[in-house]
C-alpha atoms as a PDB file:
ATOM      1  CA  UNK A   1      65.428  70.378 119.243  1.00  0.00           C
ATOM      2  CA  UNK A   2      67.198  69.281 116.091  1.00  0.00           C
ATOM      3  CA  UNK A   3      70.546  70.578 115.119  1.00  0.00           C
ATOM      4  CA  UNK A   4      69.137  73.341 112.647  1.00  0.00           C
ATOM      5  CA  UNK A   5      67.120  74.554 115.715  1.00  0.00           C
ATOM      6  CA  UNK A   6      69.828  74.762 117.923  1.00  0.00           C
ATOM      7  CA  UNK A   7      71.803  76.446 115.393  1.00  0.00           C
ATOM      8  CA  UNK A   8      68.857  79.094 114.667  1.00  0.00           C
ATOM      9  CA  UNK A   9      68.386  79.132 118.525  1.00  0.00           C
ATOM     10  CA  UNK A  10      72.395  80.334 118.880  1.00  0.00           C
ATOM     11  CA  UNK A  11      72.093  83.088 115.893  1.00  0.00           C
ATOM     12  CA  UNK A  12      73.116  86.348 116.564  1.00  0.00           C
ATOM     13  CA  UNK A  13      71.418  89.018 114.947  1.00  0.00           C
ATOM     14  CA  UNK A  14      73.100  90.589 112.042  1.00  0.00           C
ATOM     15  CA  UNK A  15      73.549  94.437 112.848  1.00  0.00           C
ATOM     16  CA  UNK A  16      71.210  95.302 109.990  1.00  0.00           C
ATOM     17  CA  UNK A  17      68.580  93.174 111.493  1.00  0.00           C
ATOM     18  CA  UNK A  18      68.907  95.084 114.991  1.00  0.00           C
ATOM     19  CA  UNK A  19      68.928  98.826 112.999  1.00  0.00           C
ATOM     20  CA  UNK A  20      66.047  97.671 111.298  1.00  0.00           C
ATOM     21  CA  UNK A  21      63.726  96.113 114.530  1.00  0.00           C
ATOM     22  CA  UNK A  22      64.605  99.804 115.847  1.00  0.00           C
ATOM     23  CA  UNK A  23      63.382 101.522 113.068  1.00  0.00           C
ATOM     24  CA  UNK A  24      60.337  99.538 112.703  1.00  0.00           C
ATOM     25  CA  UNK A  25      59.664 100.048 116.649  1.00  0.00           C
ATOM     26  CA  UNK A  26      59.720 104.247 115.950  1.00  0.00           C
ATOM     27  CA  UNK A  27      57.501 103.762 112.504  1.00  0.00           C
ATOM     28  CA  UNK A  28      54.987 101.612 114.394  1.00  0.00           C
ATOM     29  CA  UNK A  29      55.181 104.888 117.335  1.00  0.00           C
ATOM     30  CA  UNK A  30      54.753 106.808 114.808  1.00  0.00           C
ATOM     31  CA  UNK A  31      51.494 105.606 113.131  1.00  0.00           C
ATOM     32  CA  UNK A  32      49.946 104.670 116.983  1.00  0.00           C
ATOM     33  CA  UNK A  33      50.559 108.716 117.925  1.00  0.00           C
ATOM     34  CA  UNK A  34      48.939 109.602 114.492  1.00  0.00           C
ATOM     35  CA  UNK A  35      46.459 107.125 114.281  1.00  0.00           C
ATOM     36  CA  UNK A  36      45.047 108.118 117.939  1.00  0.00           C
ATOM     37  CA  UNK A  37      44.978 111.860 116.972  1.00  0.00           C
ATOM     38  CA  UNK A  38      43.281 111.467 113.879  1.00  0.00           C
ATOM     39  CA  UNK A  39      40.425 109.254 115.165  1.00  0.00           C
ATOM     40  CA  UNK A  40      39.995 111.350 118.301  1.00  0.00           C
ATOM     41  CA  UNK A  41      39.675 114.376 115.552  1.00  0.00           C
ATOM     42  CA  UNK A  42      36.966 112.562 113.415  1.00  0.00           C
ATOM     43  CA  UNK A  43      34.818 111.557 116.939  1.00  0.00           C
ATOM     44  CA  UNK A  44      35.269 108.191 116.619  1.00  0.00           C
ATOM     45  CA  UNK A  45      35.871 105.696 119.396  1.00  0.00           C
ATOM     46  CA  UNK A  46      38.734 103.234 119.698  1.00  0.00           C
ATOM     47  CA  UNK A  47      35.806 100.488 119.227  1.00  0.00           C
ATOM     48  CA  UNK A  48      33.659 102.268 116.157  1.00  0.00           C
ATOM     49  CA  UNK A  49      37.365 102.418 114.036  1.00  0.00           C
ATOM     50  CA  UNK A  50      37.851  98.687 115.415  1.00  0.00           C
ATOM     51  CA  UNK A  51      34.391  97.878 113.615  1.00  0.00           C
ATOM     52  CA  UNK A  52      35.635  99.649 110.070  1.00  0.00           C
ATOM     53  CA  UNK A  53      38.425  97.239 109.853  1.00  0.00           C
ATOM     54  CA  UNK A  54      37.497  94.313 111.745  1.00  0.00           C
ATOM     55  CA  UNK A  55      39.883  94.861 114.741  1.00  0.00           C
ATOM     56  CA  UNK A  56      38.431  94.798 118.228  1.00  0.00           C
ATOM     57  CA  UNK A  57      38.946  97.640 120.907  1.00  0.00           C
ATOM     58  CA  UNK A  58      41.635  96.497 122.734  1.00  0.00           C
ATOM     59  CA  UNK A  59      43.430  95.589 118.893  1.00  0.00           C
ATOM     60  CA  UNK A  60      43.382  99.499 118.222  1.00  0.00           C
ATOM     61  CA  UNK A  61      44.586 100.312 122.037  1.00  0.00           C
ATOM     62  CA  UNK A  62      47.332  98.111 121.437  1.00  0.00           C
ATOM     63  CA  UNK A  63      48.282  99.761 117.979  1.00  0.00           C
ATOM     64  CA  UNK A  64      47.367 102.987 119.122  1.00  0.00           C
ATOM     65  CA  UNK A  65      50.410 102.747 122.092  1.00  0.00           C
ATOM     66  CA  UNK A  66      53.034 101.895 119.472  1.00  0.00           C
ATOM     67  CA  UNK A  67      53.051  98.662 119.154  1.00  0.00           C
ATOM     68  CA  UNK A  68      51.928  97.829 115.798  1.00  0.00           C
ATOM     69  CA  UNK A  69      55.676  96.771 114.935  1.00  0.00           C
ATOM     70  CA  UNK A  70      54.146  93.155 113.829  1.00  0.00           C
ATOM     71  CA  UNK A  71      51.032  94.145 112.238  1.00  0.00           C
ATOM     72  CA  UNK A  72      50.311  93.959 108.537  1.00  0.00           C
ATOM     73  CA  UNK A  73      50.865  96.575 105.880  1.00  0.00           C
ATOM     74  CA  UNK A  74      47.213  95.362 104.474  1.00  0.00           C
ATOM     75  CA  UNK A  75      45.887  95.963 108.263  1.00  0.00           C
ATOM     76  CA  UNK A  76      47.986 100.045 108.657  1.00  0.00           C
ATOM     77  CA  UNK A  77      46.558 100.758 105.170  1.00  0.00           C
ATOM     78  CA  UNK A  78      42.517 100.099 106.301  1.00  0.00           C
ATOM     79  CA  UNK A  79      43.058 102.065 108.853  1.00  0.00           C
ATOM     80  CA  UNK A  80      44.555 104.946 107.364  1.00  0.00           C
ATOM     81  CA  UNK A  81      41.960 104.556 104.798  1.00  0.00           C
ATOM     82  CA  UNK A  82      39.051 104.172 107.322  1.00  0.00           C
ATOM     83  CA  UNK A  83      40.843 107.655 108.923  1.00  0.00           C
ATOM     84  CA  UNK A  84      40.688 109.187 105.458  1.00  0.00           C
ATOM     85  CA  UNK A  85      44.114 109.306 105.791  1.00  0.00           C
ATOM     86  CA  UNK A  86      45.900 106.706 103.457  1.00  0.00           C
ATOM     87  CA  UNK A  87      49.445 105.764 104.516  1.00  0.00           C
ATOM     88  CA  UNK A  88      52.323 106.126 101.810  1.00  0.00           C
ATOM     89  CA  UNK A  89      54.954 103.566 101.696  1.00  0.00           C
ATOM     90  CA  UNK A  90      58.115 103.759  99.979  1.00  0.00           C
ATOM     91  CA  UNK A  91      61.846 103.515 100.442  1.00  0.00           C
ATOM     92  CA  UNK A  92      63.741 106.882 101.157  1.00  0.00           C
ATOM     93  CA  UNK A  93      66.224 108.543  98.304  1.00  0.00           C
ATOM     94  CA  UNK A  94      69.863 106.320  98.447  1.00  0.00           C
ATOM     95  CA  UNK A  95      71.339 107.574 101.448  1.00  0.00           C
ATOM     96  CA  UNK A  96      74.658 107.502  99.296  1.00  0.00           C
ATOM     97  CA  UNK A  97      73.859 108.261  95.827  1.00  0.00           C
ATOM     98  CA  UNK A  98      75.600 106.481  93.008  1.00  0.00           C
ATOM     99  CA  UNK A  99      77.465 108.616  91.116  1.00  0.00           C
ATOM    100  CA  UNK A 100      76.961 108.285  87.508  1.00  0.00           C
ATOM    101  CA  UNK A 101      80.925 106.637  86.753  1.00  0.00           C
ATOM    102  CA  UNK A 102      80.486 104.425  89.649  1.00  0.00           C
ATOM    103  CA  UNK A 103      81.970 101.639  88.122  1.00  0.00           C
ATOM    104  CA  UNK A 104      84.701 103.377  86.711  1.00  0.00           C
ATOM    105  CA  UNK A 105      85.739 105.030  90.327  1.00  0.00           C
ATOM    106  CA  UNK A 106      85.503 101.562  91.835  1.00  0.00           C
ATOM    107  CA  UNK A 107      88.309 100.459  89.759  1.00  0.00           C
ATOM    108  CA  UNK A 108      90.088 104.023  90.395  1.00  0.00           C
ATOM    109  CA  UNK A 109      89.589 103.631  93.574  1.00  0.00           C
ATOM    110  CA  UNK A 110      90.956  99.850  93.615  1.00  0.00           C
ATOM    111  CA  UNK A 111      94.074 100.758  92.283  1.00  0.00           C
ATOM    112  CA  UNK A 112      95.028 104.007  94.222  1.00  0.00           C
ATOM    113  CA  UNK A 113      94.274 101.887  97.531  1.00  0.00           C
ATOM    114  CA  UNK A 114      96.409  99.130  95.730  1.00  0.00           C
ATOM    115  CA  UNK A 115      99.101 102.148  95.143  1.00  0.00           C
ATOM    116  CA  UNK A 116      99.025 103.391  98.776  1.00  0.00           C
ATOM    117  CA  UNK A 117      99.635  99.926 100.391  1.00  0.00           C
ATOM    118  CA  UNK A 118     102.892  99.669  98.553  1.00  0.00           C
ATOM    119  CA  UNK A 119     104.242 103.430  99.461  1.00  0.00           C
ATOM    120  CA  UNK A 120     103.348 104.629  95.843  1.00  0.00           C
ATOM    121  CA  UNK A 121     101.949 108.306  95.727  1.00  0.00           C
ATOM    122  CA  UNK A 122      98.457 108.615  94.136  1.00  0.00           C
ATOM    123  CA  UNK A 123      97.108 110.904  91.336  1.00  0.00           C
ATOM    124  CA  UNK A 124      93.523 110.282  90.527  1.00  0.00           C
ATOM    125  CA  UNK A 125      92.367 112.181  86.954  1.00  0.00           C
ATOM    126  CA  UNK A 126      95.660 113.895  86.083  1.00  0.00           C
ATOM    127  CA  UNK A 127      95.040 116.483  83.570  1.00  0.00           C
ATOM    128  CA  UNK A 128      98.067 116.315  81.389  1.00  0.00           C
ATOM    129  CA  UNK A 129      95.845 119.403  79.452  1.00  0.00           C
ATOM    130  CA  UNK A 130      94.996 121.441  82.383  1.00  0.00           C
ATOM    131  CA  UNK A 131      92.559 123.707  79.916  1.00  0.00           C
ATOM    132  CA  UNK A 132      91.011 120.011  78.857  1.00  0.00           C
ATOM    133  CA  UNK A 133      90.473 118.314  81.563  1.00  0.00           C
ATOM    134  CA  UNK A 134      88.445 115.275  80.017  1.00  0.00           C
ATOM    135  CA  UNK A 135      91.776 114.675  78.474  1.00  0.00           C
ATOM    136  CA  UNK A 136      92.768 113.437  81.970  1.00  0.00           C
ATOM    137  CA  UNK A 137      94.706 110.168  82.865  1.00  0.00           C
ATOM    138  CA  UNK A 138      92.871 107.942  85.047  1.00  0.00           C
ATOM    139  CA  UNK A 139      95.413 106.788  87.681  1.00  0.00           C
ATOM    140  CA  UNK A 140      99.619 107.729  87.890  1.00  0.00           C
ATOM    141  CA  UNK A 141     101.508 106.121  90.439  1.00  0.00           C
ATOM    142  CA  UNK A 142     104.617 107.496  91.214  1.00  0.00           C
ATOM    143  CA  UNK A 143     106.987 104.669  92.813  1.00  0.00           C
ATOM    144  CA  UNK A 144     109.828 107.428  94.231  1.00  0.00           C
ATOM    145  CA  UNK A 145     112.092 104.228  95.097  1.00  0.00           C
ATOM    146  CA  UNK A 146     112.156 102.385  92.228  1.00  0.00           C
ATOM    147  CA  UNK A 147     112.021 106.244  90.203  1.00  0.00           C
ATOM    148  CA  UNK A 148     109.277 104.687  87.626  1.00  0.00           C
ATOM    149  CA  UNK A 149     105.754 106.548  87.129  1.00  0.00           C
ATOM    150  CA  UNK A 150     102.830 103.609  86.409  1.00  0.00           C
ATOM    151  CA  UNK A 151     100.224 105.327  84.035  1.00  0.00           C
ATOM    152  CA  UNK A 152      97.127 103.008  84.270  1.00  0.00           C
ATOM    153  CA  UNK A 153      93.935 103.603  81.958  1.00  0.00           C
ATOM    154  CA  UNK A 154      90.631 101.620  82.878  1.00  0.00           C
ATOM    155  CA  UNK A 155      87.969 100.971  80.322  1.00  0.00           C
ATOM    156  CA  UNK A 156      84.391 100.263  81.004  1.00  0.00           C
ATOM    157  CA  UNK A 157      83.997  98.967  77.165  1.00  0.00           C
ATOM    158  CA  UNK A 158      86.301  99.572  73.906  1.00  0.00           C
ATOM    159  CA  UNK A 159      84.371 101.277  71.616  1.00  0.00           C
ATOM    160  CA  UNK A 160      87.258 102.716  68.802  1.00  0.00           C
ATOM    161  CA  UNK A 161      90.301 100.511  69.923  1.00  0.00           C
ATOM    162  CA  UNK A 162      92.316 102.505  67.406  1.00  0.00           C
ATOM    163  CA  UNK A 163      91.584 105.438  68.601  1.00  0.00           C
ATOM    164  CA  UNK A 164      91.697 104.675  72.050  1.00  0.00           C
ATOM    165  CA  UNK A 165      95.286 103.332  71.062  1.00  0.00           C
ATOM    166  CA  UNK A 166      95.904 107.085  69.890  1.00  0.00           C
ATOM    167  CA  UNK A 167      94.918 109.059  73.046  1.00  0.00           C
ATOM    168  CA  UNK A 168      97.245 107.090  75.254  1.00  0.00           C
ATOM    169  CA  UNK A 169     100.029 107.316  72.892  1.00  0.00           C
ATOM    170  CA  UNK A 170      99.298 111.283  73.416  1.00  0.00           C
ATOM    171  CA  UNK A 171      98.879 110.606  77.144  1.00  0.00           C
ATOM    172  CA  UNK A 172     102.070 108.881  77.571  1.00  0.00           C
ATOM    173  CA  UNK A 173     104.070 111.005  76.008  1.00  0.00           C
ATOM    174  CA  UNK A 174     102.708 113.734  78.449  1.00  0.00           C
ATOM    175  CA  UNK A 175     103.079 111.965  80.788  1.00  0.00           C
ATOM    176  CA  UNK A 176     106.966 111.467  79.725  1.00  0.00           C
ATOM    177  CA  UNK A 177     107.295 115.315  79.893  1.00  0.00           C
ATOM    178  CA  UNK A 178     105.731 115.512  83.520  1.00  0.00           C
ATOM    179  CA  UNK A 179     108.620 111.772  84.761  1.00  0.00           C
ATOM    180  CA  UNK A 180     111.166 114.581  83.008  1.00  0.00           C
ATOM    181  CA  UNK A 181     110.953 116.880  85.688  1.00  0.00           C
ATOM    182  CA  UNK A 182     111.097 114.789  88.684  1.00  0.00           C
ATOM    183  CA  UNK A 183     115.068 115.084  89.591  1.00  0.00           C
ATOM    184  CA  UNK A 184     115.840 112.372  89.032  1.00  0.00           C
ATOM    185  CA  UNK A 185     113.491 111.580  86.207  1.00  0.00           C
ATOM    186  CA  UNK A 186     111.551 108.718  85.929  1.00  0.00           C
ATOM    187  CA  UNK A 187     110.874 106.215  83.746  1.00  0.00           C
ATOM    188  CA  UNK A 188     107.016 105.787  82.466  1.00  0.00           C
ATOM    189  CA  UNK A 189     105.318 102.496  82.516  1.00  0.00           C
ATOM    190  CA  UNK A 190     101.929 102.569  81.491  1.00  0.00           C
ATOM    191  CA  UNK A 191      98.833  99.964  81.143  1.00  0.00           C
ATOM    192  CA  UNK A 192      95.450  99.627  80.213  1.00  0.00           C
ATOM    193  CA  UNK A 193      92.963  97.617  82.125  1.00  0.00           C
ATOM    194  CA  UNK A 194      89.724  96.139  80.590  1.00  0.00           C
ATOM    195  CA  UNK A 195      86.222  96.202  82.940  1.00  0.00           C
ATOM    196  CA  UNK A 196      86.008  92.605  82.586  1.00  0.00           C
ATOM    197  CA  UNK A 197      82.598  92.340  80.643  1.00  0.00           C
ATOM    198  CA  UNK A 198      81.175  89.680  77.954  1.00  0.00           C
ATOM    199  CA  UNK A 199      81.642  92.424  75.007  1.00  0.00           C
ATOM    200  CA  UNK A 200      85.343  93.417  76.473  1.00  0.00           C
ATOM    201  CA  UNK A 201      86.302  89.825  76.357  1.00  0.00           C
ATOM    202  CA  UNK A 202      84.984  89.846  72.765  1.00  0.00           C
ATOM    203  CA  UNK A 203      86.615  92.733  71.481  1.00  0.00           C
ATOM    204  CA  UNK A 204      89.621  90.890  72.862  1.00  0.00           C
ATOM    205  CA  UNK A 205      88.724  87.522  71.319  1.00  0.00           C
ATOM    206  CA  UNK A 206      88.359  89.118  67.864  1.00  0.00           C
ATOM    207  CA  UNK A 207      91.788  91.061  67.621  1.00  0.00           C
ATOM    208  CA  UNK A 208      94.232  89.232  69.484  1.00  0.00           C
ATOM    209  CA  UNK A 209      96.770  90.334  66.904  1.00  0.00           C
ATOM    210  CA  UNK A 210      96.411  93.846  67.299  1.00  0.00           C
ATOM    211  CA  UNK A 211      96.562  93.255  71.547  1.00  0.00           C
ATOM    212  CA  UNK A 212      99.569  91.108  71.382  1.00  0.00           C
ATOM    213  CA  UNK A 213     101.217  94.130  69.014  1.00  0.00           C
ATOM    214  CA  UNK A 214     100.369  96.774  71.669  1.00  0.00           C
ATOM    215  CA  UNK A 215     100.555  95.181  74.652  1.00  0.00           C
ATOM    216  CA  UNK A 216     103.728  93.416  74.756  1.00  0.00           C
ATOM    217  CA  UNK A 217     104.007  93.629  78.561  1.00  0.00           C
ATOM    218  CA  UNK A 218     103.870  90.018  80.626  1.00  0.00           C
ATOM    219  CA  UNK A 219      99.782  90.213  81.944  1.00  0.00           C
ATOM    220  CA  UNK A 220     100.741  88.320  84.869  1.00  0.00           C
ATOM    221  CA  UNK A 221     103.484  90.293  85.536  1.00  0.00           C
ATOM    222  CA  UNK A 222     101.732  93.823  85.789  1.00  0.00           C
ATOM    223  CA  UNK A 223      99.318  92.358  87.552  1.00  0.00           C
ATOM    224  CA  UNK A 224     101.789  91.273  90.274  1.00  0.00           C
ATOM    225  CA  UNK A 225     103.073  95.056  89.870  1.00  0.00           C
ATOM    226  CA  UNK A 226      99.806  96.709  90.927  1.00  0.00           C
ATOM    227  CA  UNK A 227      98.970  94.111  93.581  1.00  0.00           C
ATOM    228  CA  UNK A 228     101.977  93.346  95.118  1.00  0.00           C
ATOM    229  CA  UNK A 229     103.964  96.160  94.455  1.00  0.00           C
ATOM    230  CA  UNK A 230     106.747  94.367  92.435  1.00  0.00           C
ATOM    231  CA  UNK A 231     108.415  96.362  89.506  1.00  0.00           C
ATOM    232  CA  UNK A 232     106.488  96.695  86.631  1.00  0.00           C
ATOM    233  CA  UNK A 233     107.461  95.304  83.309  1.00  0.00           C
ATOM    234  CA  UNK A 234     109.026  97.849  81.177  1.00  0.00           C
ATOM    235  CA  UNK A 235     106.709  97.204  77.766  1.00  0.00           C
ATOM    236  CA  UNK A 236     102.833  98.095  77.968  1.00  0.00           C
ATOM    237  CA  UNK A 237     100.435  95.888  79.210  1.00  0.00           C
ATOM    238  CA  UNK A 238      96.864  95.122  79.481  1.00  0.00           C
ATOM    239  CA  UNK A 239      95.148  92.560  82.239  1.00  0.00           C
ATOM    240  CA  UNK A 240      91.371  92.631  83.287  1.00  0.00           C
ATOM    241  CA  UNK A 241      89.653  94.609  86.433  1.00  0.00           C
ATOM    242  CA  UNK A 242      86.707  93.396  87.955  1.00  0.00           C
ATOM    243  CA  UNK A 243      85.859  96.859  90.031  1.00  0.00           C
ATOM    244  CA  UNK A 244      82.771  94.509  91.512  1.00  0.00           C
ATOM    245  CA  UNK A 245      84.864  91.956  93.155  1.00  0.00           C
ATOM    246  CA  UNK A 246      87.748  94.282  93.349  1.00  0.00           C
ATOM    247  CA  UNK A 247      91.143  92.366  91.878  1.00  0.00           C
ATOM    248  CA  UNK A 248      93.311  92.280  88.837  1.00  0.00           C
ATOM    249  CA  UNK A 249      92.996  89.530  86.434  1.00  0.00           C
ATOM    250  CA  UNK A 250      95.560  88.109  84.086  1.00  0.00           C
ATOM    251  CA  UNK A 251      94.465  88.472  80.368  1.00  0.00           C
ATOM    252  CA  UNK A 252      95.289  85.206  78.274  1.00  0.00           C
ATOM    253  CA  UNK A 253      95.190  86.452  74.833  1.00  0.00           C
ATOM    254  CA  UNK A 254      95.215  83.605  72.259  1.00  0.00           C
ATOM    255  CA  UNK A 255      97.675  83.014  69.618  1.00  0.00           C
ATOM    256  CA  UNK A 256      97.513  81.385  66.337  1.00  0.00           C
END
């Protein structure tokens, strides 16, 4: 045996493959149990169904005991056909459904896990307008050490950047009011971090001027701050999220 045979030979099975031989083993039970009593309900022998679709008798015994695990799809649905009873085959409803802001929670969820690792407290969809709640903030972290409050936004795609601009200057300033309280208070640094998508990196491409002027906050630097747990930079600052691959990536924005 060659070395890709030996290798083969030596694989374990992956734990999906194992859930799914078991599965298969109580499906092909299944159909046996219900093939049996359905041809012993229509009067038909094991051999006369054999003849329908071109199986011998001891083929149907076999299937018939549950162990059809390696038979055909094309050979179950003749039979259940021949039985008058045609199988259906289809997967099951997501176990898990996806919720509809997946991709936005993935990146919530990144950064809150990213938060707890470095002994920051967590707030996910802070309502800085408890009687509007879609005026929300996406993630605070309060650092009580350091006495700073990180206010992070995540975008799934900039659609108005100048408006967008104008809800987290609202949001910040909330936000301000809420670090106020905390005795003793604590500064706010805030960012914004960009689903990193072909029209995001556009957007970005296009106005660099207008990023540069808002976002005066080392990249690099609040990227470290949200990954590593290092202080965050005091200015405002923008990097990219990839919720799919789950890290922080330094935006380069060009300059003229």
């Amino acid at each position: 045996m060659d070395n890709d045979g030996v290798d083969m030979a030596r694989r374990k099975r992956t734990t999906m493959e194992i859930a799914g031989a078991r599965e298969a083993q109580a499906i092909a039970a299944n159909l046996g149990r219900e093939a049996r009593t359905t041809r012993r309900r229509r009067r038909l022998t094991q051999l006369e169904l054999g003849r329908r679709v071109g199986l011998s008798q001891s083929e149907i015994s076999h299937l018939e005991a549950g162990h059809g695990t390696g038979t055909s799809i094309a050979t179950w649905t003749a039979i259940g056909i021949a039985l008058g009873r045609p199988i259906a085959i289809g997967f099951s409803r997501d176990v898990v459904p996806e919720p509809r802001d997946a991709g936005h929670l993935a990146g919530q969820e990144l950064l809150l896990r990213l938060g707890a690792a470095h002994g920051r407290t967590g707030s996910f969809e802070l309502a800085t307008r408890p009687h509007d709640p879609s005026l929300s903030i996406d993630v605070c972290l309060r650092d009580r050490r350091a006495r700073i409050l990180i206010v992070a936004e995540i975008w799934n795609r900039l659609d108005d950047l100048g408006a967008a601009v104008r809800r987290m200057s609202r949001k910040v300033a909330e936000a301000s009011a809420l670090a106020a309280t905390h005795d003793p208070p604590d500064r706010i640094a805030w960012c914004w971090l960009l689903v990193d998508t072909t029209a995001n990196r556009e957007i970005v491409r296009r106005y660099p001027a207008v990023i540069r002027a808002t976002f005066g906050g080392s990249s690099r630097a609040w990227v470290e701050a949200l990954t590593i747990g290092s202080e965050p930079p005091d200015r405002p600052g923008i990097a990219w999220i990839a919720p799919n691959q789950q890290r922080l990536i330094e935006m380069r924005v060009r300059t003229y």
